[in-house]
N, C-alpha and C. Protein backbone atom coordinates (compact mmCIF):
# COMPACT_ATOMS: atom_id res chain seq x y z
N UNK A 1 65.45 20.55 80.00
CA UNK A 1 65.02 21.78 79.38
C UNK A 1 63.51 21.91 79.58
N UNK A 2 63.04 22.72 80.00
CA UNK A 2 61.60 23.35 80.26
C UNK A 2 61.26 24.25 79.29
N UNK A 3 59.78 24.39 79.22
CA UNK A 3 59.14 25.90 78.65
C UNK A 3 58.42 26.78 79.53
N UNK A 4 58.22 27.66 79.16
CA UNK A 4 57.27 28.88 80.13
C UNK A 4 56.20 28.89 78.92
N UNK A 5 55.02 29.49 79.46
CA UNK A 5 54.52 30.07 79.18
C UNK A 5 54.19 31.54 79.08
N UNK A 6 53.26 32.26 78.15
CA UNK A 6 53.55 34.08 78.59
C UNK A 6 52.35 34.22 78.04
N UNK A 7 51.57 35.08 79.03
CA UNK A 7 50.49 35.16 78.43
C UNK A 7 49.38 36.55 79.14
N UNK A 8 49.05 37.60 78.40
CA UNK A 8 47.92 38.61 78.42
C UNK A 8 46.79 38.32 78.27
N UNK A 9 45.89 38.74 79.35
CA UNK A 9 44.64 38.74 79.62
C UNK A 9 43.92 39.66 79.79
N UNK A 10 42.92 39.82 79.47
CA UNK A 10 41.87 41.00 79.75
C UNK A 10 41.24 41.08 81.03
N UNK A 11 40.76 41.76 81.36
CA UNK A 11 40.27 42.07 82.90
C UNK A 11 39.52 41.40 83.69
N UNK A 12 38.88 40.35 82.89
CA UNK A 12 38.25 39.02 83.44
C UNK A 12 38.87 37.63 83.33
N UNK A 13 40.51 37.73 82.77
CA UNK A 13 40.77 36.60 82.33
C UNK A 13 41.09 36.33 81.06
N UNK A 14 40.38 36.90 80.11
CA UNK A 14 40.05 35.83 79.00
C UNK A 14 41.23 36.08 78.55
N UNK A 15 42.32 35.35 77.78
CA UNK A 15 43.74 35.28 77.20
C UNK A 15 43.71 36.18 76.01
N UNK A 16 44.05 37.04 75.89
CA UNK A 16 44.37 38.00 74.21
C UNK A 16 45.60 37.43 73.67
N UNK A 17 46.66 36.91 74.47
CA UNK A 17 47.68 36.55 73.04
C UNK A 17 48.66 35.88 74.39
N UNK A 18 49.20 34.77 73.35
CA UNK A 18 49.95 33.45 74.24
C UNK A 18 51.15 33.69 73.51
N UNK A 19 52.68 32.95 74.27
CA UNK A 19 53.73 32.90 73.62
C UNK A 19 54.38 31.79 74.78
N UNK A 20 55.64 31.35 74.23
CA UNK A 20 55.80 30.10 74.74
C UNK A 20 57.79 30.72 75.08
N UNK A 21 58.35 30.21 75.70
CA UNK A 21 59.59 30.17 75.75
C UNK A 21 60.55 29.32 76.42
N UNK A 22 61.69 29.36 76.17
CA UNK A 22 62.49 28.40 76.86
C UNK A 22 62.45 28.49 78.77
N UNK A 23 63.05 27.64 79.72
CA UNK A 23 62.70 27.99 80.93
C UNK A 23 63.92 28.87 81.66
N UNK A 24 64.94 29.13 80.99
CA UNK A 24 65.68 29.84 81.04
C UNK A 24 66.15 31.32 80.19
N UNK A 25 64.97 31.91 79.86
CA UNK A 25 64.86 32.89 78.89
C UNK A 25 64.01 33.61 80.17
N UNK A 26 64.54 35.18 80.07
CA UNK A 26 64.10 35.88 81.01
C UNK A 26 63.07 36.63 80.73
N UNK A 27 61.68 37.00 81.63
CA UNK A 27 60.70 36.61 81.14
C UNK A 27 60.34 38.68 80.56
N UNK A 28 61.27 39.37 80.85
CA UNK A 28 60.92 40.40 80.35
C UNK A 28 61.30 40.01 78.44
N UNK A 29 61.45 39.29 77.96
CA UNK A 29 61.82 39.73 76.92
C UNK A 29 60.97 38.79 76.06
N UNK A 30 59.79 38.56 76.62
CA UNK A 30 58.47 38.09 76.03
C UNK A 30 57.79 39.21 75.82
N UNK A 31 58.00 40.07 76.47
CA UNK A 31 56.65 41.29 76.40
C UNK A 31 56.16 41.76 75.54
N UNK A 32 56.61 42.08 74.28
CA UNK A 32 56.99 42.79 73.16
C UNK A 32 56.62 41.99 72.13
N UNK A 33 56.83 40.59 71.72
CA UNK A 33 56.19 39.78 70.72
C UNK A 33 54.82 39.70 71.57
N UNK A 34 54.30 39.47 73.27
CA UNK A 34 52.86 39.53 73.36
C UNK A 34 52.29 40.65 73.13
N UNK A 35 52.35 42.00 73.67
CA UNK A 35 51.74 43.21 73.04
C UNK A 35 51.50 43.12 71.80
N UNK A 36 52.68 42.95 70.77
CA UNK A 36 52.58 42.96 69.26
C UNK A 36 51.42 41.87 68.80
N UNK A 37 51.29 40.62 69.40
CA UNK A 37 50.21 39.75 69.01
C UNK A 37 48.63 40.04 69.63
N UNK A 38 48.67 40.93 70.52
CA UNK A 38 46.92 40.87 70.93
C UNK A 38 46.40 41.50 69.58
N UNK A 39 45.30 40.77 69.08
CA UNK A 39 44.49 40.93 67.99
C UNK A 39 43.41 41.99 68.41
N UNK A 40 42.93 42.69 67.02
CA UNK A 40 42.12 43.91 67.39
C UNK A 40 40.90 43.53 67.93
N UNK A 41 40.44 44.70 68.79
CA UNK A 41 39.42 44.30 69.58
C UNK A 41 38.38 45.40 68.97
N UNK A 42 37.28 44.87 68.76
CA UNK A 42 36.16 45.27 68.03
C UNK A 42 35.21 46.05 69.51
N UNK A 43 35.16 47.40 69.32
CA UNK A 43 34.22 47.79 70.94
C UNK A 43 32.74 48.31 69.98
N UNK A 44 31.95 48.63 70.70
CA UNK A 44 30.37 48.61 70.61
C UNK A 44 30.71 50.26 69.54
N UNK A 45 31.63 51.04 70.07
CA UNK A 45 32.03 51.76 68.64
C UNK A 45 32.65 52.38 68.99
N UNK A 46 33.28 53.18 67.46
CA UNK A 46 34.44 53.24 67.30
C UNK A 46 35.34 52.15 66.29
N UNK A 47 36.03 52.62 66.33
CA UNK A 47 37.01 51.56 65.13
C UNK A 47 37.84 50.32 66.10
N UNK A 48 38.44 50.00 65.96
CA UNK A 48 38.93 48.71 66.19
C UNK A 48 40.52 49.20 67.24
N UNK A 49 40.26 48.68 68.09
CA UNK A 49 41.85 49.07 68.95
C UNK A 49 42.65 47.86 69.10
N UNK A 50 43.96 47.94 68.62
CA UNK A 50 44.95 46.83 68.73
C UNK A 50 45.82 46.96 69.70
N UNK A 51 45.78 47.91 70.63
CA UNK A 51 46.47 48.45 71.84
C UNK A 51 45.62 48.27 73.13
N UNK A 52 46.71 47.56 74.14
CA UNK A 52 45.73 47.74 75.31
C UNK A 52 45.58 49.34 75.72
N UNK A 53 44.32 49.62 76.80
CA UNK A 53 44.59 51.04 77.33
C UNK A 53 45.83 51.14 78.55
N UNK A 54 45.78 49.91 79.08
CA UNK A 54 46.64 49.67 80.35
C UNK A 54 47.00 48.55 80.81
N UNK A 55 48.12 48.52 81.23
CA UNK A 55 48.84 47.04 81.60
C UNK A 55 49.65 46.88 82.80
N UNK A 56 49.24 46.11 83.08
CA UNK A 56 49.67 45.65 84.60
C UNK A 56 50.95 44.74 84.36
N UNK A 57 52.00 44.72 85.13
CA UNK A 57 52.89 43.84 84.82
C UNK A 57 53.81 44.13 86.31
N UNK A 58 54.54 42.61 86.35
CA UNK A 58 55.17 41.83 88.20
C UNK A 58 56.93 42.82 88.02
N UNK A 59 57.81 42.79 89.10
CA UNK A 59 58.91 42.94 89.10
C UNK A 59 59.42 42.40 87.40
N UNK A 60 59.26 40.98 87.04
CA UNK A 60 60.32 40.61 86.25
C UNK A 60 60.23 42.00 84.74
N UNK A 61 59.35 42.17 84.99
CA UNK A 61 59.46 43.51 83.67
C UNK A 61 59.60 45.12 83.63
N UNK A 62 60.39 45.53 84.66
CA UNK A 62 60.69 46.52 85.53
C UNK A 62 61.92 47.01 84.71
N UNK A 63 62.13 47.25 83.24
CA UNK A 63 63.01 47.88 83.29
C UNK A 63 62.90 49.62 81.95
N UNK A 64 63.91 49.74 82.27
CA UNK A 64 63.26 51.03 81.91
C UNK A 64 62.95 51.10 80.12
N UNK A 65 63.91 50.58 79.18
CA UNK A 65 63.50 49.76 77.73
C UNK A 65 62.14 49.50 77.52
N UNK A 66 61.50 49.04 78.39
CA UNK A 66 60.05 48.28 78.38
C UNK A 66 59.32 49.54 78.67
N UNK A 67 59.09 50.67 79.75
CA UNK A 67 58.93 51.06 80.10
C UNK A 67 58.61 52.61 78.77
N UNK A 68 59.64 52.90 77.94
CA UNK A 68 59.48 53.52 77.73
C UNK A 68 59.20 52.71 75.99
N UNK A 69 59.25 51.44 75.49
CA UNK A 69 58.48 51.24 74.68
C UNK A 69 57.07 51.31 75.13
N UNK A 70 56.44 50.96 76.01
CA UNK A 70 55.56 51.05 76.12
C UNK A 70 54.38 52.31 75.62
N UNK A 71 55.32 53.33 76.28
CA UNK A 71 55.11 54.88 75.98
C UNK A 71 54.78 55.35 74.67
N UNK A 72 56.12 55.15 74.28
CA UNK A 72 55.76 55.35 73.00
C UNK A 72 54.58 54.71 72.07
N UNK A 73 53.70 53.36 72.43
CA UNK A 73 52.94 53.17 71.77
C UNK A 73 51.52 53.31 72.57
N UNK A 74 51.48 54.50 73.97
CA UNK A 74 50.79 55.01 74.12
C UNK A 74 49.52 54.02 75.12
N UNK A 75 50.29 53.15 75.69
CA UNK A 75 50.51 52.12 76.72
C UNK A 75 50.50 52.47 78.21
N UNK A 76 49.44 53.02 79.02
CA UNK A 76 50.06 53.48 80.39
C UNK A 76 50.32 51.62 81.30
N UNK A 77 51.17 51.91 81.80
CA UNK A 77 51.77 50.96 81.97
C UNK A 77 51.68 51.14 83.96
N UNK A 78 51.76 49.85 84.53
CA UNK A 78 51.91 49.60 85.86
C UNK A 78 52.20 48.74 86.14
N UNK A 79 53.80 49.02 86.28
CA UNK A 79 55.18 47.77 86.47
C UNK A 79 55.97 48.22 87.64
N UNK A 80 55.49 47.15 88.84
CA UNK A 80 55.93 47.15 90.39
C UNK A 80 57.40 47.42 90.42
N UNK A 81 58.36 48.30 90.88
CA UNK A 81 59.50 48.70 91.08
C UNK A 81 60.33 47.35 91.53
N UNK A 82 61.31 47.06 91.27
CA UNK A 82 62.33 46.22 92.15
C UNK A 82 62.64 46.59 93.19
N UNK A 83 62.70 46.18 94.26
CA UNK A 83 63.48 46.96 95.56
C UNK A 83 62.64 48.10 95.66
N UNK A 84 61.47 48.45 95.47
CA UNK A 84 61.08 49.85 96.14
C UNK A 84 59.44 49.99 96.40
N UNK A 85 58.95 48.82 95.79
CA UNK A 85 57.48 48.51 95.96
C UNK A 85 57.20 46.94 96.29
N UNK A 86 56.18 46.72 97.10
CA UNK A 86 55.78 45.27 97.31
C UNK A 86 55.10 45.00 96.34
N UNK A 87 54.88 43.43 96.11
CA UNK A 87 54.27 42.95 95.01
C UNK A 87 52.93 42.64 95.42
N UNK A 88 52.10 43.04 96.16
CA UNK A 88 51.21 42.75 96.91
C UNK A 88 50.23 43.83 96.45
N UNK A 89 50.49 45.44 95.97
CA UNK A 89 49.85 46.51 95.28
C UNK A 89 49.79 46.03 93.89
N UNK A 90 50.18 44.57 93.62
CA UNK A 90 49.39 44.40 92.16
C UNK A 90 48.66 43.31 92.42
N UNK A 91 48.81 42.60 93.66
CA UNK A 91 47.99 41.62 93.51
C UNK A 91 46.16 41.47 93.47
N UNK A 92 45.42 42.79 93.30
CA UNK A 92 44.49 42.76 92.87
C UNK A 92 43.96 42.64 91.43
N UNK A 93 44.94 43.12 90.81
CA UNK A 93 45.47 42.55 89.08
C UNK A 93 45.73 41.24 88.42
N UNK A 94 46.91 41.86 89.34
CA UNK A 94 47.73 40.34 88.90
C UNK A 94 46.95 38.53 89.48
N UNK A 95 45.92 38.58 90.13
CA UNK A 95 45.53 37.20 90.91
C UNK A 95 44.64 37.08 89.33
N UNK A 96 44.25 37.72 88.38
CA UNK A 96 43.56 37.44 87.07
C UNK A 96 44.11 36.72 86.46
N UNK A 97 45.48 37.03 86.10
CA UNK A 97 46.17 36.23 85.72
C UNK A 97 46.64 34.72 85.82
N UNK A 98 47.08 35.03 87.46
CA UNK A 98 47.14 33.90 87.92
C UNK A 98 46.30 32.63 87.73
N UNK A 99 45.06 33.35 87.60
CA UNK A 99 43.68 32.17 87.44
C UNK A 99 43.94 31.95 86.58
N UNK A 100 44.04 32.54 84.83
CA UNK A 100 44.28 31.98 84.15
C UNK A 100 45.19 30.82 83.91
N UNK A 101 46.56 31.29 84.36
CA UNK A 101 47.65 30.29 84.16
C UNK A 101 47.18 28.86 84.87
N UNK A 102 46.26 28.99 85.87
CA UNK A 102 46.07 27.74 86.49
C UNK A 102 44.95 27.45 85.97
N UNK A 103 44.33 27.75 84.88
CA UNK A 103 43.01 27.35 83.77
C UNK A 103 44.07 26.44 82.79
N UNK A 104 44.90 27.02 82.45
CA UNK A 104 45.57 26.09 81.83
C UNK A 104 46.40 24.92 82.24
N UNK A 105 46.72 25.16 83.41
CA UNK A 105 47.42 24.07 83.93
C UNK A 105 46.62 23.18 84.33
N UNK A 106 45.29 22.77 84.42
CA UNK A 106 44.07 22.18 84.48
C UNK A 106 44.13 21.27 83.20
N UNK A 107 45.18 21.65 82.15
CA UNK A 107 45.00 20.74 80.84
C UNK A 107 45.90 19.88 81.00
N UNK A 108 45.76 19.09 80.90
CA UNK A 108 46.53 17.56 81.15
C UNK A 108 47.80 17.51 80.46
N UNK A 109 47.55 18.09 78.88
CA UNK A 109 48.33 18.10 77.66
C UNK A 109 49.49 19.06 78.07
N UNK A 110 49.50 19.76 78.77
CA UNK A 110 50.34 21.48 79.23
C UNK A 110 51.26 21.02 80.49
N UNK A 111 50.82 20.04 81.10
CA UNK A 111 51.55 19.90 82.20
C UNK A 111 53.14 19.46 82.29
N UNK A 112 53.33 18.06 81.40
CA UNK A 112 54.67 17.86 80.50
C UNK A 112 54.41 18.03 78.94
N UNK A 113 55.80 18.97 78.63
CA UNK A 113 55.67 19.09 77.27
C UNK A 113 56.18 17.43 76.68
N UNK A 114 55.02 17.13 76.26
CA UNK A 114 55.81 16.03 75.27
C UNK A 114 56.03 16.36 73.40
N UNK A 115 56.02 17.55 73.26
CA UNK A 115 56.13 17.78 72.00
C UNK A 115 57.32 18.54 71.57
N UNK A 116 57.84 17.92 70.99
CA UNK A 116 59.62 18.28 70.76
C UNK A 116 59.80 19.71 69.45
N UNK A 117 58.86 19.80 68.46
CA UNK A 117 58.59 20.94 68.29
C UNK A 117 58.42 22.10 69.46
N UNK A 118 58.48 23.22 69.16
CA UNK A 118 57.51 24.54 69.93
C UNK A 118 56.29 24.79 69.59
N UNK A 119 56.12 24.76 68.09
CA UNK A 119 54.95 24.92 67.55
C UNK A 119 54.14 24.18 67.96
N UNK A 120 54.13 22.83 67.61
CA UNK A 120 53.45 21.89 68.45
C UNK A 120 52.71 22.49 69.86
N UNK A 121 53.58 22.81 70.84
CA UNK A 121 53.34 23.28 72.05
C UNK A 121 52.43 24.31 72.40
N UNK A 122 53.12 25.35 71.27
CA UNK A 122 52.11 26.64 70.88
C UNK A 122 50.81 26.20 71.01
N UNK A 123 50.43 25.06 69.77
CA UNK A 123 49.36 25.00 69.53
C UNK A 123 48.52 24.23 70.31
N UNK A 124 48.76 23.64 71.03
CA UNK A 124 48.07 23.11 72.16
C UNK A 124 47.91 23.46 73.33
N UNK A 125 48.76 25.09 73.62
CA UNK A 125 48.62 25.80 74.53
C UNK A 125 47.48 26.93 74.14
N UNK A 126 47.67 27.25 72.81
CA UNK A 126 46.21 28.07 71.47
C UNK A 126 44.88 27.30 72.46
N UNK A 127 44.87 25.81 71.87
CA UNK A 127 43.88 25.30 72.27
C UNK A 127 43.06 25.10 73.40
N UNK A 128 44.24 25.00 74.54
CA UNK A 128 43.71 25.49 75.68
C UNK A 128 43.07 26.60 75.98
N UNK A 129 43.68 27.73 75.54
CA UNK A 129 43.03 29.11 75.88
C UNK A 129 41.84 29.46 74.90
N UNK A 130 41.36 28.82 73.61
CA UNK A 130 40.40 28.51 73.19
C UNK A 130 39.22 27.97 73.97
N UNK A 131 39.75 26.90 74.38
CA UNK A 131 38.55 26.29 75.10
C UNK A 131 38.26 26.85 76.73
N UNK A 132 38.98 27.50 76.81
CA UNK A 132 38.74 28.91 78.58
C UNK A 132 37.95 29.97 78.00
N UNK A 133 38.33 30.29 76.72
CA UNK A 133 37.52 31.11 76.29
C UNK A 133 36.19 30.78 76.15
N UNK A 134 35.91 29.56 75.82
CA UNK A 134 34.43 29.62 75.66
C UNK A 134 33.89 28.61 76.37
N UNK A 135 34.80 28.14 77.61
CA UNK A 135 33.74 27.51 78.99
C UNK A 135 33.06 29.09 79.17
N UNK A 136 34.68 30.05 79.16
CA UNK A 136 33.78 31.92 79.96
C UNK A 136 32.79 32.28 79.28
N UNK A 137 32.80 32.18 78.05
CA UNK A 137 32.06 33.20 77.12
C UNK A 137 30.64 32.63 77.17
N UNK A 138 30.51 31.20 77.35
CA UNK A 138 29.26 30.30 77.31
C UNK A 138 28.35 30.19 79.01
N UNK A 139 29.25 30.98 79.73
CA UNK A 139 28.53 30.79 81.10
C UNK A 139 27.47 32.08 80.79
C-alpha cells in the first residue's frame, strides 16, 4: 500500500494546501478538500481572498463535475482535455509544480512512509512544505 501526495501551489511554488491519499485513490477526487483548504491570502489591499483567481490542472482532473464546481465558486479553471489536447500546453505551469513535488521528495522522511498513521504523514509532509517555504521566502 502506498500514499500520494496532492498538493497546490502558487505561481512560484510556494505550497498553499497539502493532502495525502491512498496510491490507489484517483487523483481527481483530491481536488475539492485542496481548494477547500488553501488558507486566506492577505493582498497589499483589499480584504482577504480564500479563492484562487485561476488554476491550472493535468488530464487526471478533466471531468466535467470538477469543472463546473469550479465555476460555481468562480474559479477560471485550465484543465488539459483527455484525448483532445497535449499535455505539453500546460507544461509551462505545470513544471512549478513539479519542482515542488521534487522539493519534497528531497526530504528523506517523505520518501518511505514509515508512519502507519496518515496523520502522522500529513504532518511531516506540513513540515516539509514549511521548511520550502522559508528556504523561498528567506532567499
Amino acid at each position: 500500500m502506498g500514499s500520494k501526495i496532492h498538493l497546490i501551489t502558487d505561481r512560484s511554488g510556494l505550497p498553499l494546501s497539502l493532502g495525502i491519499s491512498g496510491a490507489n485513490m484517483h487523483d481527481s477526487l483530491g481536488l475539492k478538500p485542496l481548494v477547500r483548504g488553501i488558507p486566506p491570502i492577505r493582498s497589499r489591499r483589499g480584504p482577504r481572498r480564500r479563492r484562487p483567481s485561476k488554476l491550472h490542472a493535468d488530464k487526471g482532473y478533466d471531468y466535467d463535475h470538477l469543472r463546473k464546481w469550479l465555476r460555481e465558486r468562480g474559479i477560471r479553471h485550465r484543465i488539459a482535455r483527455k484525448g483532445i489536447e497535449s499535455s505539453t500546453r500546460l507544461g509551462r505551469h505545470r513544471w512549478v509544480v513539479e519542482r515542488t513535488v521534487s522539493w519534497l521528495a528531497g526530504c528523506r522522511r517523505l520518501h518511505r512512509r514509515y508512519e502507519r498513521k496518515s496523520e502522522h504523514f500529513l504532518a511531516f509532509v506540513g513540515i516539509s512544505a514549511a521548511l520550502i517555504c522559508h528556504r523561498r521566502l528567506t532567499k
